[in-house]
Protein backbone atom coordinates (compact mmCIF):
# COMPACT_ATOMS: atom_id res chain seq x y z
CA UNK A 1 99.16 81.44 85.60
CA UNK A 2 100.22 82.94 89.26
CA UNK A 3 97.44 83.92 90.96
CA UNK A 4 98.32 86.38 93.59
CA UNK A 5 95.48 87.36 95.99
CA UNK A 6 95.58 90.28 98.24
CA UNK A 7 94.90 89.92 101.54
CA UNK A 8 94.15 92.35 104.28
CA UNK A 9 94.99 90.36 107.38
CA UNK A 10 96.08 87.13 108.37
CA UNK A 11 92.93 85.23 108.91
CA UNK A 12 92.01 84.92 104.68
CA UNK A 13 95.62 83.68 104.03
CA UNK A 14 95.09 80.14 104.92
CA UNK A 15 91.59 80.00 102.71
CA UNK A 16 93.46 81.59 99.88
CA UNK A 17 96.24 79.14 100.21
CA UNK A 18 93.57 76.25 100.55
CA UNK A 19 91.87 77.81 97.13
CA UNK A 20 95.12 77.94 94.90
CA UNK A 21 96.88 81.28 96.10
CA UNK A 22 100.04 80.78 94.50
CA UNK A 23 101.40 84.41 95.70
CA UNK A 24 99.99 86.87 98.86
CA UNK A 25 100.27 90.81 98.86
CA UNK A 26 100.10 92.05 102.18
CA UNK A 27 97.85 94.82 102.58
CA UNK A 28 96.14 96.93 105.47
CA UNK A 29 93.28 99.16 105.06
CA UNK A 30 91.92 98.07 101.75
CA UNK A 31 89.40 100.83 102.21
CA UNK A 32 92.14 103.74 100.85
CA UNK A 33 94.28 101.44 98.49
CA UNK A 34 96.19 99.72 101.31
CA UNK A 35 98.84 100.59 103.56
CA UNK A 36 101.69 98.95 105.18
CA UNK A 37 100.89 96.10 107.33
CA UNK A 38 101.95 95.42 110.85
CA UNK A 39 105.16 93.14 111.70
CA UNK A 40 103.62 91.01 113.53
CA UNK A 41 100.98 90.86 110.65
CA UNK A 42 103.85 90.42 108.27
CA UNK A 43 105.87 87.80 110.62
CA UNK A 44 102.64 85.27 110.68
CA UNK A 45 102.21 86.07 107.30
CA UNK A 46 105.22 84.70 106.04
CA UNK A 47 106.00 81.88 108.32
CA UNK A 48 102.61 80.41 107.42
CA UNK A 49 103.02 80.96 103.69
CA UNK A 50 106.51 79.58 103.79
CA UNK A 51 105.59 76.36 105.16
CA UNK A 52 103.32 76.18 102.28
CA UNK A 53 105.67 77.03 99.61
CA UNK A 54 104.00 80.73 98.52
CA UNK A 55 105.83 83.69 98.52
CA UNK A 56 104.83 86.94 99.75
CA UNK A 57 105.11 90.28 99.03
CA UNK A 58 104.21 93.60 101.03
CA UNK A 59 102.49 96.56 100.13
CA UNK A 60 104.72 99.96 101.25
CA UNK A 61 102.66 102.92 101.64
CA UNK A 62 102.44 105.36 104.88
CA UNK A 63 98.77 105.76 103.69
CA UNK A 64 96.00 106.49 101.36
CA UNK A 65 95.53 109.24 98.90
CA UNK A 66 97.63 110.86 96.68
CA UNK A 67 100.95 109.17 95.63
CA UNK A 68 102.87 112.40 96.44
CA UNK A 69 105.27 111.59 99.35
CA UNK A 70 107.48 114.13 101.56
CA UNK A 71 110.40 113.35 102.38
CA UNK A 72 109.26 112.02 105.73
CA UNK A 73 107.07 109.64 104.09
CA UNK A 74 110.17 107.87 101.80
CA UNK A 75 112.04 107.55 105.17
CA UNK A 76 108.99 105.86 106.33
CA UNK A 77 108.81 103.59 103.37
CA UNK A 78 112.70 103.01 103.45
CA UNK A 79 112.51 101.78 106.80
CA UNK A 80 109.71 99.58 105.91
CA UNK A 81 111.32 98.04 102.92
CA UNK A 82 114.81 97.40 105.23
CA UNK A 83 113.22 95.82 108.05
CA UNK A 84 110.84 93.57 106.07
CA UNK A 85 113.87 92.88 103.63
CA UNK A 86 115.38 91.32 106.82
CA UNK A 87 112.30 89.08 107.95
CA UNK A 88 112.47 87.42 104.65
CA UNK A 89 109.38 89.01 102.67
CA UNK A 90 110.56 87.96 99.39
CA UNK A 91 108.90 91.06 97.66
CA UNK A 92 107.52 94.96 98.11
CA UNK A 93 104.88 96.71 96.15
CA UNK A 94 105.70 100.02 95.49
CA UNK A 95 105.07 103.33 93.70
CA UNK A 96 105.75 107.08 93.84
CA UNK A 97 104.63 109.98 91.61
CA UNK A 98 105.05 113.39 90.92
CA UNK A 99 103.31 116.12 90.48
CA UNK A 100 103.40 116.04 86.84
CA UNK A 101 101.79 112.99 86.72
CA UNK A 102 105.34 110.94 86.43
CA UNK A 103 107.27 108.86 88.29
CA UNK A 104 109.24 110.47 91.00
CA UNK A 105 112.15 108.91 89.65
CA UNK A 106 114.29 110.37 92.81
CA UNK A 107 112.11 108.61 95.31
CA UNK A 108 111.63 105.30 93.02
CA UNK A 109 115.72 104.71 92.91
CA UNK A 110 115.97 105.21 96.76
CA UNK A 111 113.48 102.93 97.26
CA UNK A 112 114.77 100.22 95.08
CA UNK A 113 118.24 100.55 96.22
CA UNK A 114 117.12 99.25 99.84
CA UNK A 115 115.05 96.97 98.19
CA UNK A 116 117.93 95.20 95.70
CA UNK A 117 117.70 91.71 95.46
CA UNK A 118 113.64 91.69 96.42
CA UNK A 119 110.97 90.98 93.60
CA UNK A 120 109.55 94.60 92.68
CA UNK A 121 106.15 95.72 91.47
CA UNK A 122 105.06 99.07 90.97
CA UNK A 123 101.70 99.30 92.28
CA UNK A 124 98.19 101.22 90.98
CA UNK A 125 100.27 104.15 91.23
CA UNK A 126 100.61 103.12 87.15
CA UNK A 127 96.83 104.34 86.35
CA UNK A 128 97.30 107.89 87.96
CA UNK A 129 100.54 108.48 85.37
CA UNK A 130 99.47 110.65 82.32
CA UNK A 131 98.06 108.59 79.72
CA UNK A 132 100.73 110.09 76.84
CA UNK A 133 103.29 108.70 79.19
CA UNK A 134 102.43 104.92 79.95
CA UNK A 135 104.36 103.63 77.11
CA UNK A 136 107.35 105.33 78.35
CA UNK A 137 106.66 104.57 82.25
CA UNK A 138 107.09 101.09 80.81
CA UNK A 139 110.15 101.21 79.61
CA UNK A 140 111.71 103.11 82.73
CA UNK A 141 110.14 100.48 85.05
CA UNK A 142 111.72 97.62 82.84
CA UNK A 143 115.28 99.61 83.01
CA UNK A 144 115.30 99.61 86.69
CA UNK A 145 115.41 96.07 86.85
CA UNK A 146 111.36 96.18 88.40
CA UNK A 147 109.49 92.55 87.94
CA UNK A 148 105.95 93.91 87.21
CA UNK A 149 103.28 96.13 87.06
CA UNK A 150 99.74 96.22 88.45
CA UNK A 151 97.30 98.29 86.58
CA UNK A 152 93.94 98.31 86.44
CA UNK A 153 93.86 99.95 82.72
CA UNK A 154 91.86 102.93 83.46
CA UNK A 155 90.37 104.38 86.85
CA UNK A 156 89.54 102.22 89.10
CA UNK A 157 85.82 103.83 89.12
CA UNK A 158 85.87 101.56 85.72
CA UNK A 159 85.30 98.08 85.14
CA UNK A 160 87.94 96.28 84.16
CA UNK A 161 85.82 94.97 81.64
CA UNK A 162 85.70 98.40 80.05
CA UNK A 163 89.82 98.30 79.82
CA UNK A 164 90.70 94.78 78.08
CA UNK A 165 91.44 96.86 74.68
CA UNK A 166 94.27 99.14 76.43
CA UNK A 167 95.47 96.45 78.88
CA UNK A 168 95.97 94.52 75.53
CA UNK A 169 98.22 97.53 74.26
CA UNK A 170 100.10 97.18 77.25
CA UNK A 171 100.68 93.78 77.70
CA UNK A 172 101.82 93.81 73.62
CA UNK A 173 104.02 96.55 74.27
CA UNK A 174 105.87 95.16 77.51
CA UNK A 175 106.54 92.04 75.60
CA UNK A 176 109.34 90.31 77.31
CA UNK A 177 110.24 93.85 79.42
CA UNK A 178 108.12 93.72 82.03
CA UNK A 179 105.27 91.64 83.40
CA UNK A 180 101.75 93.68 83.39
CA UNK A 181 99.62 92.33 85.90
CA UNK A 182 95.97 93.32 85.61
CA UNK A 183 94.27 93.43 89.16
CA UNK A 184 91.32 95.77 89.88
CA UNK A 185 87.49 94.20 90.34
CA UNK A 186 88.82 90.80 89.42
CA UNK A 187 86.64 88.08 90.60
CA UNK A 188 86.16 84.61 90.28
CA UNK A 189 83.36 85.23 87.94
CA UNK A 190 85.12 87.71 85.37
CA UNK A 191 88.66 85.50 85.85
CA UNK A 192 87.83 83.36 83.08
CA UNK A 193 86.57 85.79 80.56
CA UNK A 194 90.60 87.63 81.55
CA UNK A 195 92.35 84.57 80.93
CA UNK A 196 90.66 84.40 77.39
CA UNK A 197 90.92 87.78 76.13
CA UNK A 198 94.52 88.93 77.34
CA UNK A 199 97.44 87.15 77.28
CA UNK A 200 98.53 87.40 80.59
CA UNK A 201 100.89 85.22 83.42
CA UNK A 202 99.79 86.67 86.24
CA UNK A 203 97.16 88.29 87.92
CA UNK A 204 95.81 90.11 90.73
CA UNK A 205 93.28 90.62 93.21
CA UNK A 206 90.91 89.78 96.72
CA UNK A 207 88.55 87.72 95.02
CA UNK A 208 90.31 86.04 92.43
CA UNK A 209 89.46 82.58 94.30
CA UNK A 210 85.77 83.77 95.18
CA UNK A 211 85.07 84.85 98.77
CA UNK A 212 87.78 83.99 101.34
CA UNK A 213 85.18 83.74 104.22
């Protein structure tokens, strides 16, 4: 079971380590859904979690709300992915829709073609997708070559609780395409009732090892 805790700044990463952190996402400004982190952030990040043998991945976003990007905003994200790429983040969290409640498959292969030969998720983006569509956002995510997916199961207003009967539907489903990685109000109370109920190898959150304070 990887547990992979996400952390808005340095200063938690070495309590997560201590706690069992076997994988850090790299997150700033929680509050929205996370942004992009700072280099120097990122740099300190990944030096420390090297030593220690954990990898690390970074969230790209420009910033909260919608997942609807302009143009502007890919370039932004591009960028990102490149220069992090070449600090030695071994992995970016990603995600861009549509309008029509799809993937914005344009955006999605421009991102992944800076980001070739980096571990992949597609981020909570996954819950805002129509719910006729999941199935099939599956499959496309597992055809680009993408590692994972985090997904809370339903709106995030939810507890995840409330979600362990679709999550199980998409976990069956995925099978050996794709990992789903639930994340979403995970805590170190709730963990174990998870690990029992869904048959799952990773998963996701900020207090997945309790409090990091």
């Amino acid at each position: 079971m990887i547990k992979e805790v996400c952390v808005e700044n340095f200063t938690h990463i070495p309590i997560a380590v201590e706690k069992g952190a076997q994988r850090i996402e790299l997150c700033d400004h929680l509050s929205v859904g996370g942004t992009t982190v700072s280099h120097d952030v990122a740099a300190k990040s990944l030096s420390y979690c090297k030593a220690n043998n954990v990898k690390v991945m970074a969230l790209i976003r420009p910033r909260g709300g919608t997942f609807f990007y302009t143009d502007e905003e890919i370039n932004i994200m591009l960028e990102d992915i490149i220069h992090f790429k070449k600090l030695g983040i071994h992995g970016v969290v990603i995600g861009c829709l549509n309008r029509e409640a799809w993937i914005d498959e344009e955006s999605m292969h421009k991102l992944l073609h800076v980001a070739n030969g980096m571990d992949v998720t597609f981020h909570m983006a996954f819950n805002h997708l129509s719910p006729t569509r999941k199935l099939e956002a599956i499959d496309w995510l597992a055809s680009k070559g993408i590692k994972r997916i985090l997904t809370h199961g339903g709106p995030l207003h939810t507890k995840i609780e409330q979600n362990i009967s679709i999550l199980k539907e998409y976990i069956a489903y995925a099978s050996d395409k794709i990992i789903i990685m639930p994340g979403g109000g995970i805590t170190n109370q709730n963990l174990p009732m998870l690990l029992e109920s869904l048959a799952i190898t990773e998963i996701h959150g900020t207090r997945i090892l309790g409090d990091l304070v």
